[in-house]
C-alpha atoms as a PDB file:
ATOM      1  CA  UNK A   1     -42.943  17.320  13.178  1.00  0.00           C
ATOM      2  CA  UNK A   2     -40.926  18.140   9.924  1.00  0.00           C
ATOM      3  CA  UNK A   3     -41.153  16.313   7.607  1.00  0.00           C
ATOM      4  CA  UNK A   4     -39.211  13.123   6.403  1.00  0.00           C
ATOM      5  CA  UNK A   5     -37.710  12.345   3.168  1.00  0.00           C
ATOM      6  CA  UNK A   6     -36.008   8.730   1.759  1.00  0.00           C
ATOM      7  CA  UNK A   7     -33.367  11.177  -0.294  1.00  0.00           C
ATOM      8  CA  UNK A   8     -30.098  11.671   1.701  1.00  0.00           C
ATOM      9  CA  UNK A   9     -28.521  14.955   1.141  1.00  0.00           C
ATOM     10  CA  UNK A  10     -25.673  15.367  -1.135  1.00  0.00           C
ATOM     11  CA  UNK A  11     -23.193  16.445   2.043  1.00  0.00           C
ATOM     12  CA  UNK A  12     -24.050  13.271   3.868  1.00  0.00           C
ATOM     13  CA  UNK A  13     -23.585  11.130   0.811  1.00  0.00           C
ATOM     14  CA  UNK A  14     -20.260   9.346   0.025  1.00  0.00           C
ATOM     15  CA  UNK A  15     -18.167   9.852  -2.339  1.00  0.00           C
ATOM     16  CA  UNK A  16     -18.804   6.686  -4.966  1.00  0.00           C
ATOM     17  CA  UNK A  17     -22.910   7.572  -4.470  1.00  0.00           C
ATOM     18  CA  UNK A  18     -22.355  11.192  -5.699  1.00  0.00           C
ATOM     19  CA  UNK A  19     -21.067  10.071  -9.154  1.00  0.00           C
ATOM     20  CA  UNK A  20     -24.192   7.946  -9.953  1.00  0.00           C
ATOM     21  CA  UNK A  21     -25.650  11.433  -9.890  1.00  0.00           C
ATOM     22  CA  UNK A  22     -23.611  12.912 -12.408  1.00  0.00           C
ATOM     23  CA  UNK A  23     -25.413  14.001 -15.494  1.00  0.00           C
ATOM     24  CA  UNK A  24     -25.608  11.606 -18.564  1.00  0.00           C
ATOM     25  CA  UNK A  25     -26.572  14.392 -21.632  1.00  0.00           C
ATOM     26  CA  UNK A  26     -22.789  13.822 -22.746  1.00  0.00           C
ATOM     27  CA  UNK A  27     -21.283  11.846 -25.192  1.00  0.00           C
ATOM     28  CA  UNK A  28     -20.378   8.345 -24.440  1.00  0.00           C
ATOM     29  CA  UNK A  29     -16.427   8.426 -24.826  1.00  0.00           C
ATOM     30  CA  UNK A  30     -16.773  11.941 -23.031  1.00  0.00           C
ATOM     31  CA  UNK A  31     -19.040  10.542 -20.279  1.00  0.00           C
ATOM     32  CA  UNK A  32     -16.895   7.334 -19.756  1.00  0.00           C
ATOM     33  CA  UNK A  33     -13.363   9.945 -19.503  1.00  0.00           C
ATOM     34  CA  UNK A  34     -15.346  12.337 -16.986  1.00  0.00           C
ATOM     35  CA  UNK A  35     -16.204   9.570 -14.836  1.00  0.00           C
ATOM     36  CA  UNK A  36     -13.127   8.034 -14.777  1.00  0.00           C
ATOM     37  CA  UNK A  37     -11.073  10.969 -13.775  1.00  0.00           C
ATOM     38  CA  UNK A  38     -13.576  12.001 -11.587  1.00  0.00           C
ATOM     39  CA  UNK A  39     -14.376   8.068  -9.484  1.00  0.00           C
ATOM     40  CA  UNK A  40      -9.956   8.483  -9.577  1.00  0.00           C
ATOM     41  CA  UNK A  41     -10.388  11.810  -7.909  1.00  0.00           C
ATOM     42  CA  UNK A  42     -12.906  10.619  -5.373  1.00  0.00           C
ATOM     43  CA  UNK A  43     -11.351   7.560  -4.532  1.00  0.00           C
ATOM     44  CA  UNK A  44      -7.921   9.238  -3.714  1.00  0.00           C
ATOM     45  CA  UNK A  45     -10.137  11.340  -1.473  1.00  0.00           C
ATOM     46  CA  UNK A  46     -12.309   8.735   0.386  1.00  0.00           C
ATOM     47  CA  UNK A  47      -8.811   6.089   1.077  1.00  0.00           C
ATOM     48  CA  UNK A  48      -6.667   9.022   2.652  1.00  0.00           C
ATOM     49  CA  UNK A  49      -9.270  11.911   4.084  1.00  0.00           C
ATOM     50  CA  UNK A  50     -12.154   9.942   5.225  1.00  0.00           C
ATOM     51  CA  UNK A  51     -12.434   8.320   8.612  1.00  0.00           C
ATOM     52  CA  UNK A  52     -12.552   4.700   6.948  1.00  0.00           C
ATOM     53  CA  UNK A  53     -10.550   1.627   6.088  1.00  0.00           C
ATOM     54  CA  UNK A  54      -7.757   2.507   3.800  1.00  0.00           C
ATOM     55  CA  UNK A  55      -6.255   0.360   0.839  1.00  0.00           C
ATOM     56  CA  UNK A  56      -4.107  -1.268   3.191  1.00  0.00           C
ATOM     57  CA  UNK A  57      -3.979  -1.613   7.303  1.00  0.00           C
ATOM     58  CA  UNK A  58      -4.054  -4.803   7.166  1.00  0.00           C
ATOM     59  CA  UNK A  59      -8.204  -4.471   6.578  1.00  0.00           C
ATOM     60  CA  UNK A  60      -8.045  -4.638   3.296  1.00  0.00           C
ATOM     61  CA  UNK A  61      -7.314  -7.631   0.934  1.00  0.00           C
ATOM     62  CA  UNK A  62      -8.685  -6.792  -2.507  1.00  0.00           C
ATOM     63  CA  UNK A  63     -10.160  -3.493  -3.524  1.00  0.00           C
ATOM     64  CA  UNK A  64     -11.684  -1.992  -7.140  1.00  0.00           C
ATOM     65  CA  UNK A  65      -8.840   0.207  -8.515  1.00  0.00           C
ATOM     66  CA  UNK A  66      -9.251   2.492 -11.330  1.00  0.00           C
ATOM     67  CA  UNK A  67      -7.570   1.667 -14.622  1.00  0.00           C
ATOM     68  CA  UNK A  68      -3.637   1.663 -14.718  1.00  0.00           C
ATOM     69  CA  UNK A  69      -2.722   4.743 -16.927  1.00  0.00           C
ATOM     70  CA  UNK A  70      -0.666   3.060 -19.142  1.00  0.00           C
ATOM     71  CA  UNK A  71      -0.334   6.293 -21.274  1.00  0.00           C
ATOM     72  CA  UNK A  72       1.586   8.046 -18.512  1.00  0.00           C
ATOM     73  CA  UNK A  73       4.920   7.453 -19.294  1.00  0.00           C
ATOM     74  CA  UNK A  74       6.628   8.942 -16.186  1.00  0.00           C
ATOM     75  CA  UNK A  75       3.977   7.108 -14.061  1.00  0.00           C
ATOM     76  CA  UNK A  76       6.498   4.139 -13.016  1.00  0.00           C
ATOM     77  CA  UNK A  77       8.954   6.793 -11.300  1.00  0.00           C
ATOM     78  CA  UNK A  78       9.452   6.515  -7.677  1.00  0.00           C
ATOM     79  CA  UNK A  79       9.107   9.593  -5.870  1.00  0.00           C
ATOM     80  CA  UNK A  80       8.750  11.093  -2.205  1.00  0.00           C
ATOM     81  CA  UNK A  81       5.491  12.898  -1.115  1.00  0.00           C
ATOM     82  CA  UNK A  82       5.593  16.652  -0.674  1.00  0.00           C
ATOM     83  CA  UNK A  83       2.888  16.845   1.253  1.00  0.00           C
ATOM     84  CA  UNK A  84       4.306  14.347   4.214  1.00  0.00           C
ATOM     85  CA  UNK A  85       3.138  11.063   5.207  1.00  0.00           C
ATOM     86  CA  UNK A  86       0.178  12.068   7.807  1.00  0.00           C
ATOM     87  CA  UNK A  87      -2.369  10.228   6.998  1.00  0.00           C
ATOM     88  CA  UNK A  88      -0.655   9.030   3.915  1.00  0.00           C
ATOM     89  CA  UNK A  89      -1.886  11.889   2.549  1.00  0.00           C
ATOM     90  CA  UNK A  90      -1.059  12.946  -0.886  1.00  0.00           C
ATOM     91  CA  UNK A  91      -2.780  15.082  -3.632  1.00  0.00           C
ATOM     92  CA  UNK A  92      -3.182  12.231  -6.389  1.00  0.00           C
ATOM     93  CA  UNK A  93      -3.144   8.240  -6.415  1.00  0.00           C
ATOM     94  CA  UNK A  94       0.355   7.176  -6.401  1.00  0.00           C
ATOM     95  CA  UNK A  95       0.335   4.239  -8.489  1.00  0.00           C
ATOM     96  CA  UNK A  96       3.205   2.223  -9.151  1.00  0.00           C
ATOM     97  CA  UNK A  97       1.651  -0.894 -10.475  1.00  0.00           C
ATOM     98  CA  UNK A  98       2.847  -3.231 -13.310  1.00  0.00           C
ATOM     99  CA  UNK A  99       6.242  -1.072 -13.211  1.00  0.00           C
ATOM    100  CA  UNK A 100       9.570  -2.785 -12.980  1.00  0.00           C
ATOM    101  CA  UNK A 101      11.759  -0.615 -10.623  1.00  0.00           C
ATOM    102  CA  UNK A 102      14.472  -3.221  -9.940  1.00  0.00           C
ATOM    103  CA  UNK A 103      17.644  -1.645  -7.663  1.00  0.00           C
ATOM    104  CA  UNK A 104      15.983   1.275  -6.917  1.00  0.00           C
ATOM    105  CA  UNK A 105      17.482   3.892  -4.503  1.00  0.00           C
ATOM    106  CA  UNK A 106      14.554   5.424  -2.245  1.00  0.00           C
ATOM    107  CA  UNK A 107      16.698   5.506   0.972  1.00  0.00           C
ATOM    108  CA  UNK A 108      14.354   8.154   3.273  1.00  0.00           C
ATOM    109  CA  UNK A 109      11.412   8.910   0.879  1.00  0.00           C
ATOM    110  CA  UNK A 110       8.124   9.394   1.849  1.00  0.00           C
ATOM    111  CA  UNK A 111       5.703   6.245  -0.526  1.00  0.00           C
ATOM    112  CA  UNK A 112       3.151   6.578   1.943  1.00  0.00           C
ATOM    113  CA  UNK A 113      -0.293   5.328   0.690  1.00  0.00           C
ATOM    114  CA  UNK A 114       2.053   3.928  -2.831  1.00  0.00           C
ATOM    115  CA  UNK A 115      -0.545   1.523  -4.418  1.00  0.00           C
ATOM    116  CA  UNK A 116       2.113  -1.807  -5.782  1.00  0.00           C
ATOM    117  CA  UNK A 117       0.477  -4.510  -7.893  1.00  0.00           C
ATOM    118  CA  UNK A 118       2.838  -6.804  -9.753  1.00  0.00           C
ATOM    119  CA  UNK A 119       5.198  -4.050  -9.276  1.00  0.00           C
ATOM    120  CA  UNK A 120       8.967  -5.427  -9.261  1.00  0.00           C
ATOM    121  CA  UNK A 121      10.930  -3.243  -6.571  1.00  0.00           C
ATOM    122  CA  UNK A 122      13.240  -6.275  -6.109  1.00  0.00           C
ATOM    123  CA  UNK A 123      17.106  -5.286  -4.314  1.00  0.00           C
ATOM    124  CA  UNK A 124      15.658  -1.859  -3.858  1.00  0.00           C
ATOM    125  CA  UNK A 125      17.149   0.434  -1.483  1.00  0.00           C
ATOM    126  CA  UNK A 126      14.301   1.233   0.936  1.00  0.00           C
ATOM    127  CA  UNK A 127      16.564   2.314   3.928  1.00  0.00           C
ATOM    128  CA  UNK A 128      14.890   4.827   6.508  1.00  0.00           C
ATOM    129  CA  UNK A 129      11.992   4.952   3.647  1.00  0.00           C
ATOM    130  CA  UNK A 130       8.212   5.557   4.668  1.00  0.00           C
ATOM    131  CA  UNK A 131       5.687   3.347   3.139  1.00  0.00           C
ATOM    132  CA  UNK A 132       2.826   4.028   5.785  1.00  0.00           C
ATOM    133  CA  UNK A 133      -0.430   2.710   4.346  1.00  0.00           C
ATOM    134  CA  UNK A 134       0.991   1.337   1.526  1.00  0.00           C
ATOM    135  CA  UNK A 135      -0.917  -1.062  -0.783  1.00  0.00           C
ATOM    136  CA  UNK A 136       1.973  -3.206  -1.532  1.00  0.00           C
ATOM    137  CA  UNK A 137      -0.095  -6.442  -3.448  1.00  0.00           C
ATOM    138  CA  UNK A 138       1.024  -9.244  -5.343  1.00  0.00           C
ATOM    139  CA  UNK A 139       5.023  -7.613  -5.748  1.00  0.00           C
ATOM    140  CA  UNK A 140       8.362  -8.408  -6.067  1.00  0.00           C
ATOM    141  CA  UNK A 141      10.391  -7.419  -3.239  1.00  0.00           C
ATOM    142  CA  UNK A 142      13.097  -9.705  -2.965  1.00  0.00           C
ATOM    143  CA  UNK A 143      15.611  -8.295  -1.278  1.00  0.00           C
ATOM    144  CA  UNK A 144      14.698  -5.033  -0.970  1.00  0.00           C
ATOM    145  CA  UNK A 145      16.158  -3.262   2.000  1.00  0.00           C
ATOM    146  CA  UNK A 146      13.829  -1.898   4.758  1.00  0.00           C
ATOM    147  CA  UNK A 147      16.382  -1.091   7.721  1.00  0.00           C
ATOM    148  CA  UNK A 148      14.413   1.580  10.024  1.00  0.00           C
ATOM    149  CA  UNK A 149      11.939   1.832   7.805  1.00  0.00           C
ATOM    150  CA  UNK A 150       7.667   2.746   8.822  1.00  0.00           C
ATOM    151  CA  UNK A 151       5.701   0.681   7.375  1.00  0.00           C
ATOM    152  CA  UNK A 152       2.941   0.735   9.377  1.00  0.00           C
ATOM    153  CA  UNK A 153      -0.524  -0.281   8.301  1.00  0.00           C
ATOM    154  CA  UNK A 154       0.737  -1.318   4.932  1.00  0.00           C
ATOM    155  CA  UNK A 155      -0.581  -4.793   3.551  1.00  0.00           C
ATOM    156  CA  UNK A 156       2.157  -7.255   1.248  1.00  0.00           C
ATOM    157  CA  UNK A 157      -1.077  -9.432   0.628  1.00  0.00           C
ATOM    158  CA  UNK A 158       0.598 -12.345  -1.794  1.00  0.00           C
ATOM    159  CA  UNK A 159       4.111 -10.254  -2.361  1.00  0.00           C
ATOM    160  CA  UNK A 160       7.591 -12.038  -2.652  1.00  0.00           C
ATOM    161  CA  UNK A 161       9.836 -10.532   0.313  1.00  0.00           C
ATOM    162  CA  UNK A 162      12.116 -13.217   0.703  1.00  0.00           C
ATOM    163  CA  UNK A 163      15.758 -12.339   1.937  1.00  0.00           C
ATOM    164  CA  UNK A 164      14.089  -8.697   2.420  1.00  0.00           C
ATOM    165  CA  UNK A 165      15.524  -6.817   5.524  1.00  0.00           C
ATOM    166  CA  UNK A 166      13.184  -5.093   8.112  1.00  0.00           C
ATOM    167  CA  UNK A 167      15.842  -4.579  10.750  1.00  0.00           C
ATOM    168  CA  UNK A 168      14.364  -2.077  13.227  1.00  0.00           C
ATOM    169  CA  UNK A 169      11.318  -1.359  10.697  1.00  0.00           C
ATOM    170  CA  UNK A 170       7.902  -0.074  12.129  1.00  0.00           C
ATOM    171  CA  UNK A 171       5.022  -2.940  11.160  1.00  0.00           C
ATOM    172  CA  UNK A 172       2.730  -2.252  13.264  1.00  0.00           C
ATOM    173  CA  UNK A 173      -0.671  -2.905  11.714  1.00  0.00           C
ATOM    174  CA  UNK A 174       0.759  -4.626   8.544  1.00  0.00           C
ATOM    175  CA  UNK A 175       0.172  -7.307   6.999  1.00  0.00           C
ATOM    176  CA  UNK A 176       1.813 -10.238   5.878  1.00  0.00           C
ATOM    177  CA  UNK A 177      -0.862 -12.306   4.924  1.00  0.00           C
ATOM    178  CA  UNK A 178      -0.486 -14.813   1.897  1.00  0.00           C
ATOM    179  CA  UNK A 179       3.453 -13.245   1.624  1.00  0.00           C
ATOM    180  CA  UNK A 180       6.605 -15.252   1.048  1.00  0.00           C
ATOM    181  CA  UNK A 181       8.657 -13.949   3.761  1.00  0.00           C
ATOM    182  CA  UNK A 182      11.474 -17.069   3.408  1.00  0.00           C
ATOM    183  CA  UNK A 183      14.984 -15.636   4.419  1.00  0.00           C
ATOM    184  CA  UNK A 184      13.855 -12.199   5.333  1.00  0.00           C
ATOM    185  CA  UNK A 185      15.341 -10.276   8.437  1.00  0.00           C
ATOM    186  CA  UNK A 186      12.992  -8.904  10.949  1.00  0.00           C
ATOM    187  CA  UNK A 187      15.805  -8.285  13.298  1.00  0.00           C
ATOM    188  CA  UNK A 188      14.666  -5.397  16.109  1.00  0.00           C
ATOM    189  CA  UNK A 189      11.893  -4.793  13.876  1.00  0.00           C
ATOM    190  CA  UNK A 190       8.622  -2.925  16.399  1.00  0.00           C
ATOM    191  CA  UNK A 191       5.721  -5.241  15.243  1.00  0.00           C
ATOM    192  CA  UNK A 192       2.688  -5.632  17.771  1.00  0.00           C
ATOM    193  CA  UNK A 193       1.236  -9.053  19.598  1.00  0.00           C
ATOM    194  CA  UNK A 194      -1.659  -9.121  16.997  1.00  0.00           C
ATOM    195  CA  UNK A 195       0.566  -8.595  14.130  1.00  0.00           C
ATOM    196  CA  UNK A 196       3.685 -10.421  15.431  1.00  0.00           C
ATOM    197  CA  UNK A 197       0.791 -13.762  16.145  1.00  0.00           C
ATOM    198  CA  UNK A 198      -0.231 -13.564  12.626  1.00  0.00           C
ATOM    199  CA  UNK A 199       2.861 -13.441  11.422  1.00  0.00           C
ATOM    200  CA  UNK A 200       4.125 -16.440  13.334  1.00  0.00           C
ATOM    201  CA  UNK A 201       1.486 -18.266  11.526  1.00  0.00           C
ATOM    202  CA  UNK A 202       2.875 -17.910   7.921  1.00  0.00           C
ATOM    203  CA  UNK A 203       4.137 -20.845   7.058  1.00  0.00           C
ATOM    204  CA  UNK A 204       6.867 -19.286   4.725  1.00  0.00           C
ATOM    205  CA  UNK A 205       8.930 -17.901   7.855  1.00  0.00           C
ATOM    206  CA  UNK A 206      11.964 -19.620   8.076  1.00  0.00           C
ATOM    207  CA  UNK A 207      15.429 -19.540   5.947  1.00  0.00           C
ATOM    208  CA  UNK A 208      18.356 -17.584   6.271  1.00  0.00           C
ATOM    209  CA  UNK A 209      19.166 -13.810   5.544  1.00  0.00           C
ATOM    210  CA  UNK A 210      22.140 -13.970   2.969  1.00  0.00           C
ATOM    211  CA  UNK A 211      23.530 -10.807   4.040  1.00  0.00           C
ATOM    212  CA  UNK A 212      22.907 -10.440   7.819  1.00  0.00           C
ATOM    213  CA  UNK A 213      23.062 -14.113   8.645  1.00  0.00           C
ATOM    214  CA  UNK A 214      19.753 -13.455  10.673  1.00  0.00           C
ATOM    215  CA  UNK A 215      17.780 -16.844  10.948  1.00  0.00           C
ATOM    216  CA  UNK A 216      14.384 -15.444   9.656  1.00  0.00           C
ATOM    217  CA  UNK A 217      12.220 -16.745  12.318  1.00  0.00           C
ATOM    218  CA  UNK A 218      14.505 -16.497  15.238  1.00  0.00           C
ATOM    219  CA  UNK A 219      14.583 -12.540  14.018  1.00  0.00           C
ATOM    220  CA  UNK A 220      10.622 -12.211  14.120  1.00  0.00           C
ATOM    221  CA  UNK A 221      10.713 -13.526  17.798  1.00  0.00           C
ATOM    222  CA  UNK A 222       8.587 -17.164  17.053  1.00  0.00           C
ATOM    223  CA  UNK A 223       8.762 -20.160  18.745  1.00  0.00           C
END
């Protein structure tokens, strides 16, 4: 019989365990940098490659995000992934929180897996845009433009979408818990029977769309 061991190789470890490992000889402010950048690095790589929950999906309410780098100063730009929106795969965090991008024109970009907290994004145009995955917390959308959107799996846990459009939007597997959807359009929008039951529920869906006219909760399909 060979024999066992309580130690669980490094390949079969995840991600978060390997950095406890990580040797302590240097300095403090050194050591506190490396780990940083390196729990940044790892946690980019365990929300979009590994076979687990992501930020969003609708699984996720709250998670432990690294710092906002507030030194960054061309961090609050919006931009569309290179890489394509499989997976919301992307080579880096794209983190957009605490930014105000008010009006912003991101008709057919690919945000998939963009992390929003107390990001401002209100009367943005997000026509034909991807947001797949997207951690999209605590925000100001108001009436940001969605029209044929995906934004599947995403999660607007406790964001302000009223008078938002989602005419024919993908929202499958997202999440409107805790939102204020009053006003918005969800006109021909593809949502699924556990999603479109949860979102019946929210007690914020009714109102008007200003600009379509669309009575919000005739437009989700409710009762």
């Amino acid at each position: 019989m060979p024999p066992t061991s309580d130690s669980t190789p490094d390949s079969l470890q995840s991600p978060l365990q390997l950095t406890s490992s990580l040797p302590t000889a240097l300095p403090t402010a050194h050591q506190t940098t490396v780990h940083t950048a390196i729990q940044t690095i790892l946690l980019s790589f365990s929300l979009f490659l590994l076979p687990t929950a992501s930020l969003a999906d609708g699984q996720t309410k709250e998670f432990k995000l690294p710092p906002v780098d507030t030194s960054d100063k061309s961090r609050c730009q919006i931009k569309s992934s290179a890489i394509g929106q499989a997976n919301a795969a992307r080579d880096k965090l794209y983190d957009l929180r605490l930014c105000d991008l008010q009006n912003s024109k991101a008709g057919g970009f690919d945000l998939s897996g963009v992390i929003m907290t107390d990001t401002d994004v209100s009367n943005s145009n997000f026509v034909e845009t991807q947001f797949s995955k997207g951690y999209l917390h605590s925000s100001n959308f108001q009436g940001a433009d969605f029209t044929n959107g995906i934004i599947d799996r995403a999660s607007f846990f406790k964001s302000d979408l009223r008078q938002a459009i989602f005419h024919n939007a993908v929202l499958t597997g997202t999440s409107f818990e805790g939102a204020d959807v009053e006003g918005a359009d969800f006109s021909d929008a593809y949502i699924g029977d556990f999603d479109i039951r949860n979102l019946c529920k929210n007690p914020t869906l009714k109102g008007t769309n200003e600009k379509t006219g669309m009575e919000t909760r005739v437009s989700a399909g409710c009762k």
